[in-house]
N, C-alpha and C. Protein backbone atom coordinates (compact mmCIF):
# COMPACT_ATOMS: atom_id res chain seq x y z
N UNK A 1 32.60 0.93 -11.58
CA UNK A 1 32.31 2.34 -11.82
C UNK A 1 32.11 3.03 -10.48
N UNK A 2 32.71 4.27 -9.99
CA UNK A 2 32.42 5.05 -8.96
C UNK A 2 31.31 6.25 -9.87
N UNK A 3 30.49 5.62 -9.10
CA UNK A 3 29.28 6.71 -9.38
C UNK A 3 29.60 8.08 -8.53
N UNK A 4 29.81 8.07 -7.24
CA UNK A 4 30.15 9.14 -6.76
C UNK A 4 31.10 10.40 -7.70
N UNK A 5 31.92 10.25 -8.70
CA UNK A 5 32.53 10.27 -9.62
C UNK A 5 32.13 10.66 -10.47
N UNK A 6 30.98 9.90 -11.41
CA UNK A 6 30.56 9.94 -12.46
C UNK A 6 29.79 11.70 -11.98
N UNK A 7 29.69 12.41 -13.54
CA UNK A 7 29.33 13.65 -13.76
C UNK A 7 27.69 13.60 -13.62
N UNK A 8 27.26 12.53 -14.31
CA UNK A 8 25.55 12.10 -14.24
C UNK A 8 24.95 11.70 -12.70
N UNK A 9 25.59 11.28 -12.01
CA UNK A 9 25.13 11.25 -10.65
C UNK A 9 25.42 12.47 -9.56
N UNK A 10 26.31 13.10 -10.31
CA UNK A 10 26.36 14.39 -8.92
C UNK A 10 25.14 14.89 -8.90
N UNK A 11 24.53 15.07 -9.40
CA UNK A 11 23.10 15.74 -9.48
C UNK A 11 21.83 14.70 -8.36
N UNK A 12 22.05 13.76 -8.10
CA UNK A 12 21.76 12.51 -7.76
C UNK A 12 22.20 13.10 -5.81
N UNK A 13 22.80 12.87 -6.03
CA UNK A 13 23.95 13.48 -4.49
C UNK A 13 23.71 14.87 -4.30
N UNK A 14 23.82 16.02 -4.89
CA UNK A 14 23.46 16.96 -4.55
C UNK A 14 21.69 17.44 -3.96
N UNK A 15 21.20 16.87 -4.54
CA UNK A 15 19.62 16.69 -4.27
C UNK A 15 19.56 16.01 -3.03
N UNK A 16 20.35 14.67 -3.06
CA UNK A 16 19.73 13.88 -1.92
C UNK A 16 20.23 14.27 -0.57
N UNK A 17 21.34 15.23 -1.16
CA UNK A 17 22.59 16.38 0.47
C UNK A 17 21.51 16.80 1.00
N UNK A 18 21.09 17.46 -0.10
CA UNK A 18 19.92 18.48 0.28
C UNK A 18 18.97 18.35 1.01
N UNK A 19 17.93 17.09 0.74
CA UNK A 19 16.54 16.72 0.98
C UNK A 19 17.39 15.84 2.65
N UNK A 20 18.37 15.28 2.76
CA UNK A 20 18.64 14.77 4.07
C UNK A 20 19.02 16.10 4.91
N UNK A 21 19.50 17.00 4.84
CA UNK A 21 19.97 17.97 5.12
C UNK A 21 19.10 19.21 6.04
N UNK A 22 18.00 18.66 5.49
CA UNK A 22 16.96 19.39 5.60
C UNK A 22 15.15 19.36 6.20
N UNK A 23 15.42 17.07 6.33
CA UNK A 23 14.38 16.89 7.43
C UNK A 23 14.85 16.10 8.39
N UNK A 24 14.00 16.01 8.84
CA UNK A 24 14.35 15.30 10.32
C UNK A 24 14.35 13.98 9.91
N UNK A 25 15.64 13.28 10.65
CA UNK A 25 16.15 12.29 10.42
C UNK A 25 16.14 11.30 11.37
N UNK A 26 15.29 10.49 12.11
CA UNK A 26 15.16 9.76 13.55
C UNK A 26 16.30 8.60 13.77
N UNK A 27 17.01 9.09 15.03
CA UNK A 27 18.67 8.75 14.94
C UNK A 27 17.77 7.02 14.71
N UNK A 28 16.93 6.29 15.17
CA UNK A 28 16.56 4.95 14.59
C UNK A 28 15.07 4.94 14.39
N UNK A 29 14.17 5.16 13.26
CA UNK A 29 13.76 5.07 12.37
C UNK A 29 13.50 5.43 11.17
N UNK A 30 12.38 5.16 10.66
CA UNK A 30 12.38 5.39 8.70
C UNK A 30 12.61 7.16 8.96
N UNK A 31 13.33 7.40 7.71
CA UNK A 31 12.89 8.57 6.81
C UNK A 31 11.21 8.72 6.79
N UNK A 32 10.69 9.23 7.64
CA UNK A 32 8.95 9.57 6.54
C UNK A 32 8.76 10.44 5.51
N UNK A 33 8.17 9.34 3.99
CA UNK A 33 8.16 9.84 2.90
C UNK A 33 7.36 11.51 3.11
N UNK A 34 6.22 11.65 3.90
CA UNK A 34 5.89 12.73 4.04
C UNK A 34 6.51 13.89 4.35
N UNK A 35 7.03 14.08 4.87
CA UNK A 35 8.28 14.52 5.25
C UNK A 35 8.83 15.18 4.00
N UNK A 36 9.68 14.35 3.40
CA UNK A 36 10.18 14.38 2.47
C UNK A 36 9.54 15.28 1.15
N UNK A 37 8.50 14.45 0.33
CA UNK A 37 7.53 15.36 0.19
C UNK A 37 7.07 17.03 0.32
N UNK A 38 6.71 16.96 1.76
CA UNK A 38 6.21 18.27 1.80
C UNK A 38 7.50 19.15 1.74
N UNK A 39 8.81 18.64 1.78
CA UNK A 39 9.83 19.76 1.98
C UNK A 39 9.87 19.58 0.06
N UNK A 40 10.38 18.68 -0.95
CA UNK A 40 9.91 18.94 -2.52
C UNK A 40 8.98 19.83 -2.42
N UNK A 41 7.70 19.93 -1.90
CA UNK A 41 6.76 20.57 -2.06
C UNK A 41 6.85 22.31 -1.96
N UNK A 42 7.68 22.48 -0.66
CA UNK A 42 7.92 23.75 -0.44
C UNK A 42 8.79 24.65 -1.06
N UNK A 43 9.82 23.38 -1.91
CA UNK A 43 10.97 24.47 -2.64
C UNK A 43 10.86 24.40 -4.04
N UNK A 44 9.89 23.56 -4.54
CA UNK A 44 10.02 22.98 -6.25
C UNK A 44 8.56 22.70 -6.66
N UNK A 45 8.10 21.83 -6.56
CA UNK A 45 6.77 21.26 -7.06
C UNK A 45 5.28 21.63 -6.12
N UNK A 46 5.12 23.07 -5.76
CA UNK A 46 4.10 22.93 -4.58
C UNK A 46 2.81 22.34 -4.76
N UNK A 47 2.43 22.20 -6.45
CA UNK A 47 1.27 21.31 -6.72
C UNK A 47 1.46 19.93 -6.85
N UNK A 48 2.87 18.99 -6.59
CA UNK A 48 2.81 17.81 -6.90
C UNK A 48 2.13 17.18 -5.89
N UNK A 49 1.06 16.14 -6.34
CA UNK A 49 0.24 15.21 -6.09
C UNK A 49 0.37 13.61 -6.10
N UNK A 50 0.34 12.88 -5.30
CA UNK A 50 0.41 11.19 -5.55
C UNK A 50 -0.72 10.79 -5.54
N UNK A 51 -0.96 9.59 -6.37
CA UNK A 51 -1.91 8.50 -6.16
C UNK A 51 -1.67 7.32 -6.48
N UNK A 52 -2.14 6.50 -5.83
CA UNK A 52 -1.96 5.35 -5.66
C UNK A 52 -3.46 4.34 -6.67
N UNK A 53 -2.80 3.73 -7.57
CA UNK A 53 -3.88 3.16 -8.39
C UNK A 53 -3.46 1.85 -8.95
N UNK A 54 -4.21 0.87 -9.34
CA UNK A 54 -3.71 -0.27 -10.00
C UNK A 54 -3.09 -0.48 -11.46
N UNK A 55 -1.81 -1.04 -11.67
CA UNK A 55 -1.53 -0.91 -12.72
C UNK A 55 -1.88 -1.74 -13.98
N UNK A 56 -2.79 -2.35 -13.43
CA UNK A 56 -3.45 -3.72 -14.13
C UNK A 56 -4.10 -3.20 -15.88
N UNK A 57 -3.81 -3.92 -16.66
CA UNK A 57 -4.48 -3.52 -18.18
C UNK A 57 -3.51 -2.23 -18.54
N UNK A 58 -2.63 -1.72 -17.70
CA UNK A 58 -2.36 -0.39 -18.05
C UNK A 58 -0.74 -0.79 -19.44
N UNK A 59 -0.64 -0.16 -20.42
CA UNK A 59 0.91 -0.18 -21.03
C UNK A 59 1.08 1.22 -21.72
N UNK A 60 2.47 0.50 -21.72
CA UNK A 60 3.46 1.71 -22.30
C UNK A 60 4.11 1.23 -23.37
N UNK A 61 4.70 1.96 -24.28
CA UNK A 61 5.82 1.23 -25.61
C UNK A 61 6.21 0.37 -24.92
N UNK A 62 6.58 0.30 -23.95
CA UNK A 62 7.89 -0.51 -23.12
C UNK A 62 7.43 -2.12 -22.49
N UNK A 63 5.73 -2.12 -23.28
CA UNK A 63 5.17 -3.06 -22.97
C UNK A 63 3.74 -3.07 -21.65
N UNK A 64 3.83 -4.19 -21.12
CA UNK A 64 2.83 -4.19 -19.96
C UNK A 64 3.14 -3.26 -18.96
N UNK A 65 2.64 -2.60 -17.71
CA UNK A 65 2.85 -1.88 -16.75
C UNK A 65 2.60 -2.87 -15.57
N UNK A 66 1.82 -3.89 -15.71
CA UNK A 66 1.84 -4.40 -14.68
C UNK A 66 2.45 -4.85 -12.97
N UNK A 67 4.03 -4.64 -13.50
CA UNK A 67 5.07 -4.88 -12.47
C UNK A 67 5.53 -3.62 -12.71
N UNK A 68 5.23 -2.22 -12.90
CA UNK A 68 5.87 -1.16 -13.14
C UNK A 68 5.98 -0.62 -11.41
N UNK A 69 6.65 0.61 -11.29
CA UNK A 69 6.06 0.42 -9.77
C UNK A 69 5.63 1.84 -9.89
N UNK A 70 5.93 3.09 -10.79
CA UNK A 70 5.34 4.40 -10.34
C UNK A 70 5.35 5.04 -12.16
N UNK A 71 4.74 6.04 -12.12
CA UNK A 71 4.54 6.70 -13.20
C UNK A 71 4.74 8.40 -12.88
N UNK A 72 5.18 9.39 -13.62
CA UNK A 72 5.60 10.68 -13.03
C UNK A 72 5.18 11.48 -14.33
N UNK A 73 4.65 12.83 -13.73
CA UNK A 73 4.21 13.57 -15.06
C UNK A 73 5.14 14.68 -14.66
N UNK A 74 5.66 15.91 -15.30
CA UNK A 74 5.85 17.10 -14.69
C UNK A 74 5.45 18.02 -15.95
N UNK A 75 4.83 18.65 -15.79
CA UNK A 75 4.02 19.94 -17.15
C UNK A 75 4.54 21.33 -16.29
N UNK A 76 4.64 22.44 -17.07
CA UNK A 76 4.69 23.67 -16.92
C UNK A 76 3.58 24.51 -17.52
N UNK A 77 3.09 25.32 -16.15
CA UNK A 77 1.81 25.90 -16.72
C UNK A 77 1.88 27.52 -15.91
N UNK A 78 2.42 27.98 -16.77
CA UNK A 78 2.64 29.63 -16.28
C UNK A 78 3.56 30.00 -15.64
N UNK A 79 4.46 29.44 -15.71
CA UNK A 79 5.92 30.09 -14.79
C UNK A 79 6.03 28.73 -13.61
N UNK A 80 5.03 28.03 -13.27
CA UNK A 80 5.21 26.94 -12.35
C UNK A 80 5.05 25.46 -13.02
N UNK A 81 6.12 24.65 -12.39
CA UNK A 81 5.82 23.44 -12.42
C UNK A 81 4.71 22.68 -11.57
N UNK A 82 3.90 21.72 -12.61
CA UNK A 82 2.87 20.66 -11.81
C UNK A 82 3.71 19.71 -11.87
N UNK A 83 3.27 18.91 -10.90
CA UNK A 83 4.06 17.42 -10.74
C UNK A 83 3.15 16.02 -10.16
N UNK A 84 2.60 15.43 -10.75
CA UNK A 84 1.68 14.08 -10.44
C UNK A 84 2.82 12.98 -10.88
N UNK A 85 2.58 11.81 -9.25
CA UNK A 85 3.00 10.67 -9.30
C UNK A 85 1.54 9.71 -9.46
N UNK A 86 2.06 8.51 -9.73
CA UNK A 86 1.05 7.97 -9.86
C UNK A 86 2.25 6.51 -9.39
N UNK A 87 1.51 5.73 -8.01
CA UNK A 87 2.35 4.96 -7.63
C UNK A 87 1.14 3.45 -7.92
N UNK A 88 2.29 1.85 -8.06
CA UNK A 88 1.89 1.36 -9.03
C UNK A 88 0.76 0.14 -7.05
N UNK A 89 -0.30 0.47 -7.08
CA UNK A 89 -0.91 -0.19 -5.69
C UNK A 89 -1.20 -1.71 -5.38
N UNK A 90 -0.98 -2.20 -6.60
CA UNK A 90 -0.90 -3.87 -6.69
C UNK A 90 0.96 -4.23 -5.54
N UNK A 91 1.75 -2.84 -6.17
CA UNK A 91 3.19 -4.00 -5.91
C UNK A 91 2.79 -3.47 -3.76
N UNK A 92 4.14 -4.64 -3.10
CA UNK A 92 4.35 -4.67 -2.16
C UNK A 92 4.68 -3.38 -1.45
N UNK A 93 4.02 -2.71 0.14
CA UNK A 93 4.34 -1.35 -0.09
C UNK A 93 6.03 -0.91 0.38
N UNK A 94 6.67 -1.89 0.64
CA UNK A 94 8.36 -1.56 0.48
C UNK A 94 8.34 -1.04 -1.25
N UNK A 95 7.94 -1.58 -2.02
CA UNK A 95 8.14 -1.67 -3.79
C UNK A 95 7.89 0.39 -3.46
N UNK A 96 6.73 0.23 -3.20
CA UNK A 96 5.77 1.34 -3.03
C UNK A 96 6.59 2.84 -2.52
N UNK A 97 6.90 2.66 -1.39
CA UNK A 97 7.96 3.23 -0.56
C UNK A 97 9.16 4.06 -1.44
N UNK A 98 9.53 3.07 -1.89
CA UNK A 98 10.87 3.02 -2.99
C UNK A 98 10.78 4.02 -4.04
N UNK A 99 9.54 3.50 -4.97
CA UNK A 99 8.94 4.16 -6.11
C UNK A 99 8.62 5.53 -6.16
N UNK A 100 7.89 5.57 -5.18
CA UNK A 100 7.38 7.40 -4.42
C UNK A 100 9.17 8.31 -4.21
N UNK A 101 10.20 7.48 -3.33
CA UNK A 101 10.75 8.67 -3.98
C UNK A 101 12.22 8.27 -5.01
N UNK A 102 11.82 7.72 -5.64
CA UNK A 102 12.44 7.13 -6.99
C UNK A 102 12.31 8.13 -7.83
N UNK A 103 10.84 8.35 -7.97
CA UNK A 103 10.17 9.69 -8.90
C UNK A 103 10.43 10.77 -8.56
N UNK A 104 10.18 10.74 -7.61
CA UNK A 104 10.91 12.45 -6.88
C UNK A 104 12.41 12.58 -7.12
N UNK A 105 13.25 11.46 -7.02
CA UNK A 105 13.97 11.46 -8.34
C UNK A 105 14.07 11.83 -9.31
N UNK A 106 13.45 11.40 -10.01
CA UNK A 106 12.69 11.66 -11.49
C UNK A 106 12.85 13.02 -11.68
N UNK A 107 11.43 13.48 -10.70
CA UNK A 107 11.19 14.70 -11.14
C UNK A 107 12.65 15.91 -10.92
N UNK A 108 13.27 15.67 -9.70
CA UNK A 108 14.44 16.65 -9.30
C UNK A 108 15.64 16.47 -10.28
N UNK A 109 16.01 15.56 -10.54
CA UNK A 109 17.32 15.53 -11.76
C UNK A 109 17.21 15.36 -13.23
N UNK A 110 15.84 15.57 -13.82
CA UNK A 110 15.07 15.95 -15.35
C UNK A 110 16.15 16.60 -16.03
N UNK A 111 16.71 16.23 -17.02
CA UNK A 111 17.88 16.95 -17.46
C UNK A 111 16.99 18.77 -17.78
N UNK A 112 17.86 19.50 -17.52
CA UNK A 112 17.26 21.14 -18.34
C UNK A 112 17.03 21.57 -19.31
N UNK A 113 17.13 19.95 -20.53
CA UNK A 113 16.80 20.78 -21.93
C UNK A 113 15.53 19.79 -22.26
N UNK A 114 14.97 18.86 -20.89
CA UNK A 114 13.77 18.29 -21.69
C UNK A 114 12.57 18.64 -22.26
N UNK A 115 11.93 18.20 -22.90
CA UNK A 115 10.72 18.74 -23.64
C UNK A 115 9.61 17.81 -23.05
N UNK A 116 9.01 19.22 -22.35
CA UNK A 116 7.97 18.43 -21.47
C UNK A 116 6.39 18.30 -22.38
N UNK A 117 5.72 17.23 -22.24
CA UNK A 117 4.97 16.77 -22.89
C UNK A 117 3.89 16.85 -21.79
N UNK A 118 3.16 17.97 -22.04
CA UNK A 118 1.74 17.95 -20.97
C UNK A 118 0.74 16.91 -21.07
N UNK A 119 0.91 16.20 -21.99
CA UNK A 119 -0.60 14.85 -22.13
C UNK A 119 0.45 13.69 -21.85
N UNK A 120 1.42 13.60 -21.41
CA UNK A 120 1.85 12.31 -21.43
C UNK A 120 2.78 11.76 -19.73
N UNK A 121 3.02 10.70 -19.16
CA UNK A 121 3.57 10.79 -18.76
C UNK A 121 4.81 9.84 -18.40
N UNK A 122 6.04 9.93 -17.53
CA UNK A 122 7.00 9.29 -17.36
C UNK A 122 7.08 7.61 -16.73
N UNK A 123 6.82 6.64 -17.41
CA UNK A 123 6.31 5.26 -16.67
C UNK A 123 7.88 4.77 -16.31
N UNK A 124 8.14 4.21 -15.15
CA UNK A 124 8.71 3.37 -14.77
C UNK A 124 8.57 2.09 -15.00
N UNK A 125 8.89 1.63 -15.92
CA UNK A 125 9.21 -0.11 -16.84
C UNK A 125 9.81 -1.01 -15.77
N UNK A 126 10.54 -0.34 -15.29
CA UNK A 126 11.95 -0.90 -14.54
C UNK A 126 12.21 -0.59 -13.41
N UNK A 127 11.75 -1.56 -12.58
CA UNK A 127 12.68 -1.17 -10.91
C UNK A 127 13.80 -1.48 -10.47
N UNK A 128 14.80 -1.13 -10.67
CA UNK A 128 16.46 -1.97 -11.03
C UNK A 128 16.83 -1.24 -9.58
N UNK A 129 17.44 -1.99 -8.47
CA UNK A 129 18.19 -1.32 -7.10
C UNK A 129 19.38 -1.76 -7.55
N UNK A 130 19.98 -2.66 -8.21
CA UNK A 130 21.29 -3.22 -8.70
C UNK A 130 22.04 -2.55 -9.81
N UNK A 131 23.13 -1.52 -9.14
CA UNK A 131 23.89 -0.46 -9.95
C UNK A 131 24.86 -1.35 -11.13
N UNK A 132 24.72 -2.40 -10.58
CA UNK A 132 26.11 -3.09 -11.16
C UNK A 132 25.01 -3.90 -12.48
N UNK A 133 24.25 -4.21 -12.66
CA UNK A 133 23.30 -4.82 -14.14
C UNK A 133 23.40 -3.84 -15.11
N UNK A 134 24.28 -2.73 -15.22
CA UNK A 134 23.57 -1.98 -16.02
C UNK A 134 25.54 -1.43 -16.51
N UNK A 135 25.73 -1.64 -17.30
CA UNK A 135 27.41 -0.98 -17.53
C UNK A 135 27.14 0.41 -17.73
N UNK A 136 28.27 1.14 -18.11
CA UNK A 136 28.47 2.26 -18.13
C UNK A 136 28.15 2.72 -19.57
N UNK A 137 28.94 1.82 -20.47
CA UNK A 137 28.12 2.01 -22.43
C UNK A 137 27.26 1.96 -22.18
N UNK A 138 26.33 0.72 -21.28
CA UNK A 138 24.85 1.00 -21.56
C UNK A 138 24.52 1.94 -21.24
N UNK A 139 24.41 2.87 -19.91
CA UNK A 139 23.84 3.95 -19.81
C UNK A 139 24.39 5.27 -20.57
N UNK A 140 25.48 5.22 -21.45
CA UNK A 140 25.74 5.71 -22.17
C UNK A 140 25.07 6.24 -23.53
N UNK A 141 24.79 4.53 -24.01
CA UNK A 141 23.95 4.35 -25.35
C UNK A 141 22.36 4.85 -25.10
N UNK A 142 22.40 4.09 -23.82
CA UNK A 142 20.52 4.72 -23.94
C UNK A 142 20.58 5.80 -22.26
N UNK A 143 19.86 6.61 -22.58
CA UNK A 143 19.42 7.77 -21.41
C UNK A 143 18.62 7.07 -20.78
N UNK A 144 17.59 7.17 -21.61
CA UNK A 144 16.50 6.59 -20.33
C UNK A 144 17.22 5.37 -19.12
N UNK A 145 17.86 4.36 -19.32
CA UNK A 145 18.87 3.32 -18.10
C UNK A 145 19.65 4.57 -17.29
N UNK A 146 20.61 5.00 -17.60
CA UNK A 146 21.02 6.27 -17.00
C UNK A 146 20.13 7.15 -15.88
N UNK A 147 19.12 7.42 -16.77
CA UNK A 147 18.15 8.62 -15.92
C UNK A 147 17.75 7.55 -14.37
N UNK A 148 16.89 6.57 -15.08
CA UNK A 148 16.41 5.22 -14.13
C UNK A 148 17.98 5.09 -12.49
N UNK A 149 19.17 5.38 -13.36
CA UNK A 149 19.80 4.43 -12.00
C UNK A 149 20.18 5.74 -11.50
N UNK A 150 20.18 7.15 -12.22
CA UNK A 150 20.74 8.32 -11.13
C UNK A 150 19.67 8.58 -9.98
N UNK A 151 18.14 8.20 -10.59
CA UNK A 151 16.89 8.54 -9.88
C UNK A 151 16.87 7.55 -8.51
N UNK A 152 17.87 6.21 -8.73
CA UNK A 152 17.58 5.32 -8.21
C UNK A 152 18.97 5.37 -7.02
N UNK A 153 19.82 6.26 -7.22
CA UNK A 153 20.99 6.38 -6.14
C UNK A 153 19.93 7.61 -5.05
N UNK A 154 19.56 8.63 -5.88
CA UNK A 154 18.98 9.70 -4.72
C UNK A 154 17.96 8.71 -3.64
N UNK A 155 16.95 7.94 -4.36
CA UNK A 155 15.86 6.96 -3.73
C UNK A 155 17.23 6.54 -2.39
N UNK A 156 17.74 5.82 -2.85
CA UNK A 156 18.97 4.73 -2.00
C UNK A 156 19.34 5.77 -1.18
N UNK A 157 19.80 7.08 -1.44
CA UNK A 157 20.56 8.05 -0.57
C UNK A 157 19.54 8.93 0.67
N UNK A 158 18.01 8.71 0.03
CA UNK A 158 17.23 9.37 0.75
C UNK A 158 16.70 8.41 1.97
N UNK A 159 16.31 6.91 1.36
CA UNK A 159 15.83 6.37 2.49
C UNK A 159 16.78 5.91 3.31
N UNK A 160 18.30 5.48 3.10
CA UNK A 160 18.81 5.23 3.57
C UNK A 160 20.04 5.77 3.99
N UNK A 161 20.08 6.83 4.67
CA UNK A 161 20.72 8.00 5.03
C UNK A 161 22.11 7.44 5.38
N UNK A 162 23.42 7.87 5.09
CA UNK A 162 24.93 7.13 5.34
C UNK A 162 25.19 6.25 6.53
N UNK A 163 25.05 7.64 7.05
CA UNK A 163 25.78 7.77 8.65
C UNK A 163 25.06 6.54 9.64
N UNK A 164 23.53 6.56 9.43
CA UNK A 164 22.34 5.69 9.85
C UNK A 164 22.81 4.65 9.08
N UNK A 165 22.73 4.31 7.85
CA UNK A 165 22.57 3.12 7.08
C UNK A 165 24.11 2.04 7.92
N UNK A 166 25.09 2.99 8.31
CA UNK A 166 26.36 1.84 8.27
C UNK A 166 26.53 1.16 9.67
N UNK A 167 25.38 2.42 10.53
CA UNK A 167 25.22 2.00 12.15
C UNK A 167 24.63 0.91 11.87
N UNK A 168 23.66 1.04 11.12
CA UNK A 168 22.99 -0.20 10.80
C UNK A 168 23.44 -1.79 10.41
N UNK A 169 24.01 -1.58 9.62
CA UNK A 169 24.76 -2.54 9.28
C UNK A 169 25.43 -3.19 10.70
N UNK A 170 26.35 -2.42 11.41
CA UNK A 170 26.79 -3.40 12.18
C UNK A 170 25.91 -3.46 13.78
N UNK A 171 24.62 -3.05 13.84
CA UNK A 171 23.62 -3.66 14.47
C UNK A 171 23.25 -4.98 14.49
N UNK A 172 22.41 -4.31 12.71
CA UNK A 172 21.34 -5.68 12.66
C UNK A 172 22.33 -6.75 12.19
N UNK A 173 21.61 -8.63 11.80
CA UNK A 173 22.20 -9.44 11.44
C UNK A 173 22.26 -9.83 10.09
N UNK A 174 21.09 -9.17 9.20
CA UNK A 174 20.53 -9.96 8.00
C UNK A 174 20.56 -8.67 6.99
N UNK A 175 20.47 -8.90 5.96
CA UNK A 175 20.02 -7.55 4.64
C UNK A 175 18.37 -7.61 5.13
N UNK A 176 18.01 -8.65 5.10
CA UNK A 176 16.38 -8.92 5.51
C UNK A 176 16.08 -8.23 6.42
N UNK A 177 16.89 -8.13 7.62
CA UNK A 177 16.63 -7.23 9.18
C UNK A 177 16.27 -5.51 8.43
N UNK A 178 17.62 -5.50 7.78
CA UNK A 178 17.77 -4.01 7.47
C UNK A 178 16.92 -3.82 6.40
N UNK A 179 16.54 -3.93 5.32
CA UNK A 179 15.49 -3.96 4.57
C UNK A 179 14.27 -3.53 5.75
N UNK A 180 13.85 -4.77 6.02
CA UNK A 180 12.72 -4.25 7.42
C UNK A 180 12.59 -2.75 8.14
N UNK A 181 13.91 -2.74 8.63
CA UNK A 181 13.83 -1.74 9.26
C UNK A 181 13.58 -0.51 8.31
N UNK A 182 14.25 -0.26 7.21
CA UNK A 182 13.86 0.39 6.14
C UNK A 182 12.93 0.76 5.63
N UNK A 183 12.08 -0.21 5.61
CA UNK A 183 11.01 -0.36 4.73
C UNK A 183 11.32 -0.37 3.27
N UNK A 184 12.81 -0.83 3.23
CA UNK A 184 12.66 -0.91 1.06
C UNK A 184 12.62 -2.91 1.34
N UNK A 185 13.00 -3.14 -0.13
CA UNK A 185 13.02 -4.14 -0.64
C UNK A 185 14.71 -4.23 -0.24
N UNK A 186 14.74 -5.78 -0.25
CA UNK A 186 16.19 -6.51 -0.11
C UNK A 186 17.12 -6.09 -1.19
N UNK A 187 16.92 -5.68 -2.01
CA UNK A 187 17.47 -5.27 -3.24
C UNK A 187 18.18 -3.97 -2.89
N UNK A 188 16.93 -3.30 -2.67
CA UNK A 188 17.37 -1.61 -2.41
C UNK A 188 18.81 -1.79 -1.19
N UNK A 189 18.90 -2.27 -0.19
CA UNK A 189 19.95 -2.84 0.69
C UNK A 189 20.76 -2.65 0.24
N UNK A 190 21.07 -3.74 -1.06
CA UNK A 190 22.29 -4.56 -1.35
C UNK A 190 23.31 -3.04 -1.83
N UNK A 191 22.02 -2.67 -3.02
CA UNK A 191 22.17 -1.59 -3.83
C UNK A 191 23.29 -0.56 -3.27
N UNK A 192 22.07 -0.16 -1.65
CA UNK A 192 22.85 1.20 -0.72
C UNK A 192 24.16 0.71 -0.30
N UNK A 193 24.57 -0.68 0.01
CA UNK A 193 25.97 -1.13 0.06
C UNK A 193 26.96 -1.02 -0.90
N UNK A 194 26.51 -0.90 -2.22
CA UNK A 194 27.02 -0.66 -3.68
C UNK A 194 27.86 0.46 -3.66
N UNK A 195 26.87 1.47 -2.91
CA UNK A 195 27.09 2.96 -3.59
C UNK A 195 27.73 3.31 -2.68
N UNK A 196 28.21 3.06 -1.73
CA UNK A 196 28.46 3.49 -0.34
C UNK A 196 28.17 5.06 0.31
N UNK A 197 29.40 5.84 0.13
CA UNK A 197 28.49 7.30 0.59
C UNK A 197 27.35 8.08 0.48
C-alpha cells in the first residue's frame, strides 16, 4: 500500500508539512517535542495540556491500559477547543516521546463529523510503528486501526523529518544508532523506512 496515496493519510502529511515547516529543525538533533507543542498550541489547541501519570489498574473496553502509551481528550467549550494528553509514565521515555506526538496526531486529523464526548477520553490500546501489520480491509473494516496508523505516520513524519532521517541513515550503522539518536523506539525506525517521504 502507498500511503502517501491513500486519501486517509493526506491529512497525516499535510499536518506533519506543516508542523516541520514551521519549527526549527537542528540540521543534527531531536525535533524538541516542546517546540512542537507550543506551535499546536498557538494555531489550534491553546489550552492543550499533558501529563504524565501511571497507567497501572487503569482500563478501557479494549481491556487493561497497562502497556497503553497515551490517552487524548479533545471537548469543545464555547467556540474553542480543550485538548488534554495524558501520557502513559511507567512505559520507556522513547515509548513516551512517540506517544506525546502520536496524540497530537490524534488530536489534528479527528475526522470533522466526530462526536465529541466531554466526560470521556481517547485511550491508545495500541502502539503499532509497523504500517505493514495492519492491511488495508482492515483499516477499512474498523476506523479506529486506520485513525491509530494515520496518527502514527504524522508521529514518524514529525520526529523524523525526511531530508534528516535519510542523512541519517547513511551516517549511522545500526536502526539502534538511529533510534538513539531519535529518541523513538527501534520500531518507530523501521516504520519511518516504510513510509519513506
Amino acid at each position: 500500500m502507498n500511503i502517501a496515496m491513500n486519501e486517509d493519510f493526506r491529512i497525516a502529511y499535510k499536518y506533519s508539512d506543516e508542523v516541520i515547516a514551521n519549527i526549527k529543525i537542528p540540521r543534527d538533533g531531536l525535533v524538541d517535542v516542546n517546540e512542537v507543542l507550543n506551535y499546536i498550541r498557538s494555531l489550534y489547541f491553546p489550552e492543550l495540556v499533558v501529563y504524565s501519570r501511571s497507567f497501572a489498574g487503569i482500563g478501557s473496553p479494549a481491556g487493561p491500559c497497562d502497556t497503553c502509551g497515551a490517552m487524548a481528550r479533545l471537548s469543545f467549550n464555547g467556540g474553542d477547543y480543550n485538548a488534554a494528553i495524558v501520557l502513559n509514565s511507567d512505559l520507556d521515555p522513547s515509548f513516551q516521546r512517540f506517544a506525546l506526538i502520536q496524540q497530537i496526531g490524534h488530536l489534528l486529523t479527528l475526522p470533522p463529523d466526530v462526536e465529541l464526548d466531554p466526560d470521556s477520553y481517547v485511550v491508545s490500546t495500541r502502539i503499532s510503528y509497523d504500517l505493514s501489520d495492519i492491511s488495508q480491509e482492515d483499516m477499512e473494516r474498523d476506523r479506529y486501526l486506520l485513525r491509530e496508523q494515520v496518527s502514527n505516520v504524522f508521529a514518524l513524519r514529525v520526529l523524523m523529518p525526511v531530508d534528516q532521517f535519510f542523512r541519517k541513515i547513511r551516517e549511522l550503522d545500526s536502526v539502534e544508532s538511529i533510534a538513539r539518536f531519535y529518541g523513538v523506539p527501534v520500531e518507530a525506525v523501521i516504520s519511518r523506512m516504510m513510509i519513506g517521504a
